[in-house]
N, C-alpha and C. Protein backbone atom coordinates (compact mmCIF):
# COMPACT_ATOMS: atom_id res chain seq x y z
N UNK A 1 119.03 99.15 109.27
CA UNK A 1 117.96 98.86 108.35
C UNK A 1 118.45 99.14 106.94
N UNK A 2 118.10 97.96 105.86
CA UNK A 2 118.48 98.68 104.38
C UNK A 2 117.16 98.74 103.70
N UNK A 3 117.29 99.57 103.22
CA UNK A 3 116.09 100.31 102.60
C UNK A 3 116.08 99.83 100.62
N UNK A 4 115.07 98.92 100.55
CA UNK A 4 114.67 98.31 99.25
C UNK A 4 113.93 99.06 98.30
N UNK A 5 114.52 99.72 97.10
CA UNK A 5 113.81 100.36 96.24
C UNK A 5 114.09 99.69 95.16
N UNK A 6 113.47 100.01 94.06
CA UNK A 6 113.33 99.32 92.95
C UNK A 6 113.56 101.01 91.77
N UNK A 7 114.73 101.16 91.00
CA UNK A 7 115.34 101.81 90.04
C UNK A 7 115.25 101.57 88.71
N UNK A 8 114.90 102.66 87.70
CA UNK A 8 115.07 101.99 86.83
C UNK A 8 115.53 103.69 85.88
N UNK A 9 116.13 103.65 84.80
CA UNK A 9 116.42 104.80 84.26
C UNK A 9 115.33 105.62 84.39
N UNK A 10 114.45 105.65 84.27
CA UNK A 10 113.20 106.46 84.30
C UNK A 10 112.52 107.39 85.86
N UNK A 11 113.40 106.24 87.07
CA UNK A 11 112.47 106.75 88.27
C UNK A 11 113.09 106.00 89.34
N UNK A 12 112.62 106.25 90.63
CA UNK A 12 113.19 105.68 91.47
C UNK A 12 111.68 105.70 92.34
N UNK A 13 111.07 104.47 92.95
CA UNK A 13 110.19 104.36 93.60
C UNK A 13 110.47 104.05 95.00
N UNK A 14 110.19 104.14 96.19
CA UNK A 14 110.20 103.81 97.30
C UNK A 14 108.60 103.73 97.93
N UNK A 15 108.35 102.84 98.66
CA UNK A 15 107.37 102.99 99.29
C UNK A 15 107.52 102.76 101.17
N UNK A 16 107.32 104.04 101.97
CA UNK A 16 108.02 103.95 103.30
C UNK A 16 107.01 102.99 103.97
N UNK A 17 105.35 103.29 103.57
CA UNK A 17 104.97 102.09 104.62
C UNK A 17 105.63 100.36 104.56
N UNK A 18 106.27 100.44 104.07
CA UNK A 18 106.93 98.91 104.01
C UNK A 18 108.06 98.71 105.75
N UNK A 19 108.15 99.87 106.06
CA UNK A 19 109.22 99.91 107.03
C UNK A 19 108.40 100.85 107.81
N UNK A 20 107.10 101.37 107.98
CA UNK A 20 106.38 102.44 108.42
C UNK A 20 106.79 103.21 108.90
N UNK A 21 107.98 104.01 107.94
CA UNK A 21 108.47 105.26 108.37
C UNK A 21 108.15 106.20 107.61
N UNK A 22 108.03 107.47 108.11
CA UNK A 22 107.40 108.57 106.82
C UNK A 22 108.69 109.56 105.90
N UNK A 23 108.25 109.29 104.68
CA UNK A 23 109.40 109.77 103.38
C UNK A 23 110.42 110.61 104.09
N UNK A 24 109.95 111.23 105.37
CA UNK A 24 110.66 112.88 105.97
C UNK A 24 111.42 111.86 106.53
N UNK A 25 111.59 110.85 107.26
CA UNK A 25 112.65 109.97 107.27
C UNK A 25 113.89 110.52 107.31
N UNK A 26 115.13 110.93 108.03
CA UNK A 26 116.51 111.03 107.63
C UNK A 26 116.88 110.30 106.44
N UNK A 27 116.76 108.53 106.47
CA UNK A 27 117.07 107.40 105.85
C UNK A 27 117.09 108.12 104.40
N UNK A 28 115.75 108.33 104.18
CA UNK A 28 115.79 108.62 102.84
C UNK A 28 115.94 109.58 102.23
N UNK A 29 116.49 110.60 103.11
CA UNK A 29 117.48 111.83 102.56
C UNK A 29 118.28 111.46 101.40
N UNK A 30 119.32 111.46 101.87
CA UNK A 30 120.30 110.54 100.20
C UNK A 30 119.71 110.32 99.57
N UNK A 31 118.24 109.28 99.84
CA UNK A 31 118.14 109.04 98.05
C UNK A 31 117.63 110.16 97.17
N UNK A 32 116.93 111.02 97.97
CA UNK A 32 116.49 112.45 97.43
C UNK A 32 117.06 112.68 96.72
N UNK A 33 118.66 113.10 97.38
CA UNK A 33 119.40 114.21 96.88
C UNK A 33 120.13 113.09 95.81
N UNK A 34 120.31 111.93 95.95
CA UNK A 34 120.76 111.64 94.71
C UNK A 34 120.18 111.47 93.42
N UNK A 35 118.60 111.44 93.83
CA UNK A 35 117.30 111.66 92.68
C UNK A 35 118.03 113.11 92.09
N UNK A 36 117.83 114.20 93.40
CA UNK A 36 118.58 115.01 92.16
C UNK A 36 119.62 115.66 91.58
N UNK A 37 120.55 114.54 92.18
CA UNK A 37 121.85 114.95 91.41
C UNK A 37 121.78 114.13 90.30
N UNK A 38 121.06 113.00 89.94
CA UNK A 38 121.13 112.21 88.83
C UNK A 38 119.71 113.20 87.65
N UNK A 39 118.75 114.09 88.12
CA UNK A 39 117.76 114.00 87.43
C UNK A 39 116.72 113.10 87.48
N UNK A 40 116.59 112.08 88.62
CA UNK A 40 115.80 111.35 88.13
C UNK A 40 114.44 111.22 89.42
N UNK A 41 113.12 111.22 88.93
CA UNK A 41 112.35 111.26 89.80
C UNK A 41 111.77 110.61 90.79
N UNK A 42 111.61 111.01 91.98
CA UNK A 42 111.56 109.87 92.97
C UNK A 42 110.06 109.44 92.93
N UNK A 43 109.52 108.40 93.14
CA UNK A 43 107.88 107.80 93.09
C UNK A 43 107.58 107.36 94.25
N UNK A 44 106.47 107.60 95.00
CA UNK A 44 106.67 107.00 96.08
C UNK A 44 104.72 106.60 95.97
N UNK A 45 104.07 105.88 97.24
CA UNK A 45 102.81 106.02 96.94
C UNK A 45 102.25 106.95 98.08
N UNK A 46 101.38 107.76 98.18
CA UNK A 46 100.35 108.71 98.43
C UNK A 46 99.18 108.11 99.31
N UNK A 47 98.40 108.14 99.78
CA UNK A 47 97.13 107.97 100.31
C UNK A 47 97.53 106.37 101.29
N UNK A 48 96.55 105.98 101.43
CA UNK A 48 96.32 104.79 102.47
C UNK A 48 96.70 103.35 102.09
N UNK A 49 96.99 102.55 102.75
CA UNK A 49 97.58 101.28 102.36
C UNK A 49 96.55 100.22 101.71
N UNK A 50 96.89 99.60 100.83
CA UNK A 50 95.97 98.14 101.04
C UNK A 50 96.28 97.28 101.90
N UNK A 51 97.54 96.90 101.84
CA UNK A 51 98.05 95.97 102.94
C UNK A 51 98.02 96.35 104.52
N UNK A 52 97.58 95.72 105.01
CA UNK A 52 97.69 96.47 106.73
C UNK A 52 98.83 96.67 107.17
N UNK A 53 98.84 98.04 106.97
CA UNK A 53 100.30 98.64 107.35
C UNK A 53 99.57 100.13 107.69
N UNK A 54 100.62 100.20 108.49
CA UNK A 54 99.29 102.03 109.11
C UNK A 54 99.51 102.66 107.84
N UNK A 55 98.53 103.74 107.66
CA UNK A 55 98.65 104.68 106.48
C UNK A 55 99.36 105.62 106.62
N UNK A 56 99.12 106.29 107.62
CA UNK A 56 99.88 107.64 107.95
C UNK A 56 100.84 108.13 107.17
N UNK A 57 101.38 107.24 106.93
CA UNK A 57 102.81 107.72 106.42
C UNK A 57 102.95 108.15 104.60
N UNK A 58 101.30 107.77 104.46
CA UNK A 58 101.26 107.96 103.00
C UNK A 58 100.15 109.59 102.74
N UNK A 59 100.25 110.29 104.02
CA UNK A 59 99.95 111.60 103.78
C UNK A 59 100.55 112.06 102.96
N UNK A 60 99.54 113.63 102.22
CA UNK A 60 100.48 114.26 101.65
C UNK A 60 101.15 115.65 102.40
N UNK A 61 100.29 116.27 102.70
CA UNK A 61 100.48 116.63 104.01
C UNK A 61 100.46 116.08 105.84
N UNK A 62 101.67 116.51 105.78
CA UNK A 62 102.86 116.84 106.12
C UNK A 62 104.01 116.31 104.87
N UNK A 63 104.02 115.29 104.73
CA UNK A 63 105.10 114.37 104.07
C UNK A 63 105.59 114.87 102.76
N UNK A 64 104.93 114.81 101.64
CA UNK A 64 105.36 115.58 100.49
C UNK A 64 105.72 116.91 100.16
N UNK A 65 104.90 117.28 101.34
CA UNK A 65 104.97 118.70 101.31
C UNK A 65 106.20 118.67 101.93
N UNK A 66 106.55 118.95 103.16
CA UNK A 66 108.27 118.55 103.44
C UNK A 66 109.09 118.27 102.75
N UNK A 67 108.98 117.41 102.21
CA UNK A 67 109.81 116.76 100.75
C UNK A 67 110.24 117.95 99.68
N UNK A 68 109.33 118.21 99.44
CA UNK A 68 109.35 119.33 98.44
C UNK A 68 110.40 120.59 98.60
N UNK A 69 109.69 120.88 99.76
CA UNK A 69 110.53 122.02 100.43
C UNK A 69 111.91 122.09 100.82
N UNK A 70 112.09 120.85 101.03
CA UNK A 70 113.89 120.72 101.40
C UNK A 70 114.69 120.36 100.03
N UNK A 71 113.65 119.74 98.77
CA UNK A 71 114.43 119.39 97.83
C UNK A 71 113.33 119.77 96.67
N UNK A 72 113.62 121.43 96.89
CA UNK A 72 112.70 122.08 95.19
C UNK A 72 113.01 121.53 93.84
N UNK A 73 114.67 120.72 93.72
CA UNK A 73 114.26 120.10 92.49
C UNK A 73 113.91 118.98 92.19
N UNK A 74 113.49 118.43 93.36
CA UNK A 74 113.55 117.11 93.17
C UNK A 74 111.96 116.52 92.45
N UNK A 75 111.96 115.63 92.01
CA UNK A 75 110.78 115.63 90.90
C UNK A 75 110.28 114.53 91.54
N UNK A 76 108.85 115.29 92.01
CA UNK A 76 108.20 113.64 92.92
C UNK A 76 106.76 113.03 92.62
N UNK A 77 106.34 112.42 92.50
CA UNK A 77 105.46 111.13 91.63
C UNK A 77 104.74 110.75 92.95
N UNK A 78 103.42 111.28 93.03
CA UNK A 78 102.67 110.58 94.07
C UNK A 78 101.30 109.54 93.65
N UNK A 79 101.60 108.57 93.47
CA UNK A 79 100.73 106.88 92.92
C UNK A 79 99.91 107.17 94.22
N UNK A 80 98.71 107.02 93.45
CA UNK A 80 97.12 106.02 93.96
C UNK A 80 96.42 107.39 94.55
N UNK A 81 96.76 108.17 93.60
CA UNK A 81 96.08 109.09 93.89
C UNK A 81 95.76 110.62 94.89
N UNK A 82 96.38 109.49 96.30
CA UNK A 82 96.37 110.32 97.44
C UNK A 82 94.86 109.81 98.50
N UNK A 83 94.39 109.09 97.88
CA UNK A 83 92.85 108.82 98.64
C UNK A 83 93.07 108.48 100.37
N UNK A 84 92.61 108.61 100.63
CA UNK A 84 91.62 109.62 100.84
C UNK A 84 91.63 110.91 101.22
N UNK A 85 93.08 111.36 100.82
CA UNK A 85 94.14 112.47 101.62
C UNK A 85 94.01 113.10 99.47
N UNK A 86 93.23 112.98 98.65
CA UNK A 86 93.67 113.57 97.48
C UNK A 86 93.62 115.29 97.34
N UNK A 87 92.96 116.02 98.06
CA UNK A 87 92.55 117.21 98.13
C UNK A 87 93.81 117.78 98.90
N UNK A 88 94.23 117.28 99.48
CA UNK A 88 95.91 117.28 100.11
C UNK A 88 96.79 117.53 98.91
N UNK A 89 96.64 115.78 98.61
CA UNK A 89 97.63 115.75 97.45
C UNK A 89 97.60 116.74 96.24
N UNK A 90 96.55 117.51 95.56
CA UNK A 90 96.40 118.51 95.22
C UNK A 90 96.97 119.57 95.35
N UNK A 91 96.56 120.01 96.63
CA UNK A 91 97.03 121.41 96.81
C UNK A 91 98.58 121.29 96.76
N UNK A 92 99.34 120.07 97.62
CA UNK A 92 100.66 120.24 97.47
C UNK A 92 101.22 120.02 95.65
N UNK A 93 100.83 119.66 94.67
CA UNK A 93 100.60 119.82 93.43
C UNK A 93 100.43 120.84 93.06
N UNK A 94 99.88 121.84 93.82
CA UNK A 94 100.00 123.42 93.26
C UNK A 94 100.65 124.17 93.83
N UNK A 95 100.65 124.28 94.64
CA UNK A 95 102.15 124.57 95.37
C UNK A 95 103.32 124.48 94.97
N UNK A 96 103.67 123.29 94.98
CA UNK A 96 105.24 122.59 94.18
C UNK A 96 105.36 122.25 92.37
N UNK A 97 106.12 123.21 92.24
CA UNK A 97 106.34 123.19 90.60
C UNK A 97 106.74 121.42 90.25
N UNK A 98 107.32 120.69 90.89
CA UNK A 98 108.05 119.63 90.98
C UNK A 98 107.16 118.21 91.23
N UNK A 99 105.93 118.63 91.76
CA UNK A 99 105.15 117.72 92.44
C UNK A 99 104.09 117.10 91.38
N UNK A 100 103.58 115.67 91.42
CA UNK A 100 102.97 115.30 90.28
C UNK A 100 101.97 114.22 91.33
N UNK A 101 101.09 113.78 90.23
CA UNK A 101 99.90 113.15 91.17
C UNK A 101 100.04 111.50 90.06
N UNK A 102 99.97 110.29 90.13
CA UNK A 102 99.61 109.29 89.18
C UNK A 102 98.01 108.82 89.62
N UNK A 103 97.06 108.36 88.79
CA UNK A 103 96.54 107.69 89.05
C UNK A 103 96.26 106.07 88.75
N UNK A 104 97.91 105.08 89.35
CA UNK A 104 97.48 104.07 89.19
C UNK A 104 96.97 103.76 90.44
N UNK A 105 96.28 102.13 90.72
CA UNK A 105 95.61 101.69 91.40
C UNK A 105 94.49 102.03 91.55
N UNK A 106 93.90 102.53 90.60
CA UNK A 106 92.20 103.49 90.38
C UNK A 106 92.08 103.18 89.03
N UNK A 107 90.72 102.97 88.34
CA UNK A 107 89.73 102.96 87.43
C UNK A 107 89.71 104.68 87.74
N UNK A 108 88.97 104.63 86.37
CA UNK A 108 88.83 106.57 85.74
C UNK A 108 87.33 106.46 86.99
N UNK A 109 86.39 105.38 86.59
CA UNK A 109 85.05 105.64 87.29
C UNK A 109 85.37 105.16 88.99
N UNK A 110 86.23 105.63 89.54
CA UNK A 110 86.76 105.98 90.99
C UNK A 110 87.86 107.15 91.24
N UNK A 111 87.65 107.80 90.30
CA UNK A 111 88.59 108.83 90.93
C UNK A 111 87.92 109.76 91.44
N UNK A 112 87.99 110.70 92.47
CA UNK A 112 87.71 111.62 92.68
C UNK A 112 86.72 112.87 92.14
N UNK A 113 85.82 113.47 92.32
CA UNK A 113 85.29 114.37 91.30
C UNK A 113 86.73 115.74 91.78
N UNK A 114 87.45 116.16 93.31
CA UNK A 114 88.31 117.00 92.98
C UNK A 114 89.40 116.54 91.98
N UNK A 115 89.54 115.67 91.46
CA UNK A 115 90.83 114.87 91.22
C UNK A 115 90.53 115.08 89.53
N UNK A 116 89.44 114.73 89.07
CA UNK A 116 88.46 114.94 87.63
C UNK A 116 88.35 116.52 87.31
N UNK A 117 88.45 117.66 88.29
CA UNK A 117 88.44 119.13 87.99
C UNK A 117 89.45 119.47 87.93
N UNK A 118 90.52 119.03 88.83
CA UNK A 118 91.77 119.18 88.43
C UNK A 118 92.61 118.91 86.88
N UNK A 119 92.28 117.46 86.77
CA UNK A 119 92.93 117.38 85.44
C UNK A 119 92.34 117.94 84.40
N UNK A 120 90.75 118.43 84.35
CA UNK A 120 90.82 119.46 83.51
C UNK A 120 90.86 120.87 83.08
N UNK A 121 91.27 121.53 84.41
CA UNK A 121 91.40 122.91 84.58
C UNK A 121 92.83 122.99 84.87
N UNK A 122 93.49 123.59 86.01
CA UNK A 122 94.82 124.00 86.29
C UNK A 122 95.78 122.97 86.82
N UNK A 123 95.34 121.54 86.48
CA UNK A 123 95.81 120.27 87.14
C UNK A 123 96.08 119.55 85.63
N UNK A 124 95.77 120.52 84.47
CA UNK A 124 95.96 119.02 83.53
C UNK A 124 97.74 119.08 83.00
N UNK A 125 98.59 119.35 83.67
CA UNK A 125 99.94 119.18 83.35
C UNK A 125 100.42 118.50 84.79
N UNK A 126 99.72 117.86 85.65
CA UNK A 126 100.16 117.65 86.88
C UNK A 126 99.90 116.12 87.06
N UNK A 127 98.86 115.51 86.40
CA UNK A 127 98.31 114.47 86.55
C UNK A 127 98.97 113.18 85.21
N UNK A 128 99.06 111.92 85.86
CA UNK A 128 99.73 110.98 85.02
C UNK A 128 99.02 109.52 84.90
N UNK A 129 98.60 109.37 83.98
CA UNK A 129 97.65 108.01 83.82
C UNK A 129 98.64 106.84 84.31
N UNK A 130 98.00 106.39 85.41
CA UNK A 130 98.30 104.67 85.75
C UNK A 130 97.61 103.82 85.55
N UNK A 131 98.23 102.69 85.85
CA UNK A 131 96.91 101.22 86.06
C UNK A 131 97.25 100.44 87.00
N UNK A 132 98.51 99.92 87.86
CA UNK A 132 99.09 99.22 88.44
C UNK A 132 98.94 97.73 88.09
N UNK A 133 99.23 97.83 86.74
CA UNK A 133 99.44 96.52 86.00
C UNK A 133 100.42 95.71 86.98
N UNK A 134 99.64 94.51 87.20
CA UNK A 134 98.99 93.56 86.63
C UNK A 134 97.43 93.47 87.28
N UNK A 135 97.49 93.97 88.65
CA UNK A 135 96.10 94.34 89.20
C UNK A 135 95.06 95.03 88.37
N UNK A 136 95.28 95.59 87.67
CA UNK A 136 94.42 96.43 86.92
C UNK A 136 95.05 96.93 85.36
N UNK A 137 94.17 96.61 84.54
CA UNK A 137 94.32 96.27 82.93
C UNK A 137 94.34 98.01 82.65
N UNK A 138 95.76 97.88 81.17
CA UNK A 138 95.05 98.97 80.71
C UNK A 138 93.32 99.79 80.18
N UNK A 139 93.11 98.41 79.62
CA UNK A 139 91.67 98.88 79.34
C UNK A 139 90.23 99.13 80.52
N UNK A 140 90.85 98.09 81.58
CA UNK A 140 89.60 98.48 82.84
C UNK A 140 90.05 99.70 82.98
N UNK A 141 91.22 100.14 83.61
CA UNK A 141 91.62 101.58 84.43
C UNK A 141 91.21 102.67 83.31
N UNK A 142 91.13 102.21 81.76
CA UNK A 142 90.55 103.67 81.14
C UNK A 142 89.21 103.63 81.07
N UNK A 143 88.63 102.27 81.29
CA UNK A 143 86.68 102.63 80.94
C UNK A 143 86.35 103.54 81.66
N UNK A 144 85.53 104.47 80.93
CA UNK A 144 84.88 105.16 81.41
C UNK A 144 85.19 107.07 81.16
N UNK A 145 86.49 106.76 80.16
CA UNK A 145 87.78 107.71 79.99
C UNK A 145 87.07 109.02 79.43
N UNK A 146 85.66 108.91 78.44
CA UNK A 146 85.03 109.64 77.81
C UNK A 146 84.04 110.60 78.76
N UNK A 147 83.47 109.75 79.78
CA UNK A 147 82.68 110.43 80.66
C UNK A 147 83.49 111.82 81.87
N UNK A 148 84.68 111.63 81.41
CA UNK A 148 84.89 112.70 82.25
C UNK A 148 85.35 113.66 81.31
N UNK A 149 84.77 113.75 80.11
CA UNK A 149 84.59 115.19 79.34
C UNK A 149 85.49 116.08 79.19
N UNK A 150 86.86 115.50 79.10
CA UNK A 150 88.29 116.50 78.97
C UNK A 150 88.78 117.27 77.91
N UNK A 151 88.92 118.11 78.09
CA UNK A 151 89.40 118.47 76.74
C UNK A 151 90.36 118.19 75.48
N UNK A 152 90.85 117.74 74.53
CA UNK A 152 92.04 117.35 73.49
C UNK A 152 93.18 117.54 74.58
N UNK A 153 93.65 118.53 74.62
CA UNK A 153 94.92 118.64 75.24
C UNK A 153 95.01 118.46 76.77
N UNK A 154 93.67 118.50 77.61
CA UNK A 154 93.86 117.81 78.95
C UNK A 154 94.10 116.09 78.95
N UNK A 155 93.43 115.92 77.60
CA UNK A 155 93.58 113.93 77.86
C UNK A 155 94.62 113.67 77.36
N UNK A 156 95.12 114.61 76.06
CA UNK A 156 96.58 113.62 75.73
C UNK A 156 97.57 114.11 77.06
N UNK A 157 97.98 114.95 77.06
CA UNK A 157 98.99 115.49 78.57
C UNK A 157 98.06 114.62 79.89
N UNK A 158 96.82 114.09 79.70
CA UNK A 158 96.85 113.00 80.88
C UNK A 158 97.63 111.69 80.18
N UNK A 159 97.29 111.46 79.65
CA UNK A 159 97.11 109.63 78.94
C UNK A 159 98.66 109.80 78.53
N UNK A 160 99.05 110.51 78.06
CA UNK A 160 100.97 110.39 77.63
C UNK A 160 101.70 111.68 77.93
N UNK A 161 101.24 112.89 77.65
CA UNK A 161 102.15 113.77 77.89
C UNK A 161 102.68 114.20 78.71
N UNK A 162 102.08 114.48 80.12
CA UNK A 162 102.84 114.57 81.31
C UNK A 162 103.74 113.52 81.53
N UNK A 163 103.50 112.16 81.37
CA UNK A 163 104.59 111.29 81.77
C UNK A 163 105.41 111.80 80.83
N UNK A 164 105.85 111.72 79.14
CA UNK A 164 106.52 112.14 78.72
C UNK A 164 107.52 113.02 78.84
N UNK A 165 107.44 114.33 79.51
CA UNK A 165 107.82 115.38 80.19
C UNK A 165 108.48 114.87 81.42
N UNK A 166 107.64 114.19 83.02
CA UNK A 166 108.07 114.18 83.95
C UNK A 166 109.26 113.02 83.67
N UNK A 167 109.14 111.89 83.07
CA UNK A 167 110.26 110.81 82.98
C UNK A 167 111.35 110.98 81.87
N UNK A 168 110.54 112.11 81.17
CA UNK A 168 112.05 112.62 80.39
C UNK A 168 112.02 111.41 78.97
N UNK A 169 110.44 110.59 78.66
CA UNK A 169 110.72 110.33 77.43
C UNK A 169 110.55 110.47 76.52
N UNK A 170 111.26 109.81 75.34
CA UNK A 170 110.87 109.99 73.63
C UNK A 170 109.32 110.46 73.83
């Protein structure tokens, strides 16, 4: 089997339900460890499929959490939230210094209310604004950006600063 990821200086994404195997995978050992021998963070997606493909494999527990543990530096990016597994995806977020949550493929007025306490209490350096452009516009995925009442420095470290930090840019 060859395993199709998509690289770019910034990140390295994989998504296992494509081959419905879970990240703990042998296969994708290597790319771990070469995420971190290069520095660069692996992305993968979190929570349940759209496409009919079993979900399972987009737990966070077991899966990330494993991940983590065999490769503490490795810097990992969990897209779409984690739904319906996000309270998962959380905790392994506090747990793992290394571990990060995105919310693309979600509008602000669908995220989570744990997911909304998080980024503004002990979650707002953990969390990374998405949209999964082209499905979803920058401006739909932020309506609504005001109603969840964040503080100055929880929304910019949502909206740019954590990515800034986790991808290492300008």
């Amino acid at each position: 089997m060859q395993l199709l990821y998509v690289t770019s200086p910034f990140g390295v994404r994989v998504l296992p339900w494509l081959w419905e195997l879970p990240p703990t995978h042998s296969r994708f050992y290597p790319l771990y460890a070469e995420c971190c021998e290069l520095g660069v963070p692996f992305c993968t997606q979190v929570g349940h499929t759209g496409p009919l493909k079993p979900s399972e494999v987009g737990r966070p527990i077991p899966y990330i959490d494993q991940i983590a543990i065999d490769f503490p530096e490795l810097v990992i990016v969990g897209g779409h939230i984690g739904y319906p597994w996000t309270e998962e995806m959380i905790a392994v977020c506090t747990k793992h210094v290394n571990v990060y949550i995105d919310t693309s493929a979600y509008t602000v007025k669908r995220y989570p209310p744990a997911l909304v306490q998080y980024i503004a209490a002990h979650g707002r350096k953990k969390v990374l604004f998405g949209t999964n452009w082209p499905m979803i516009s920058p401006a739909r995925a932020l309506a609504g950006l005001d109603a969840l009442a964040l503080d100055e420095e929880a929304r910019g470290l949502f909206l740019a600063g954590n990515a800034r930090r986790v991808f290492q840019l300008p």
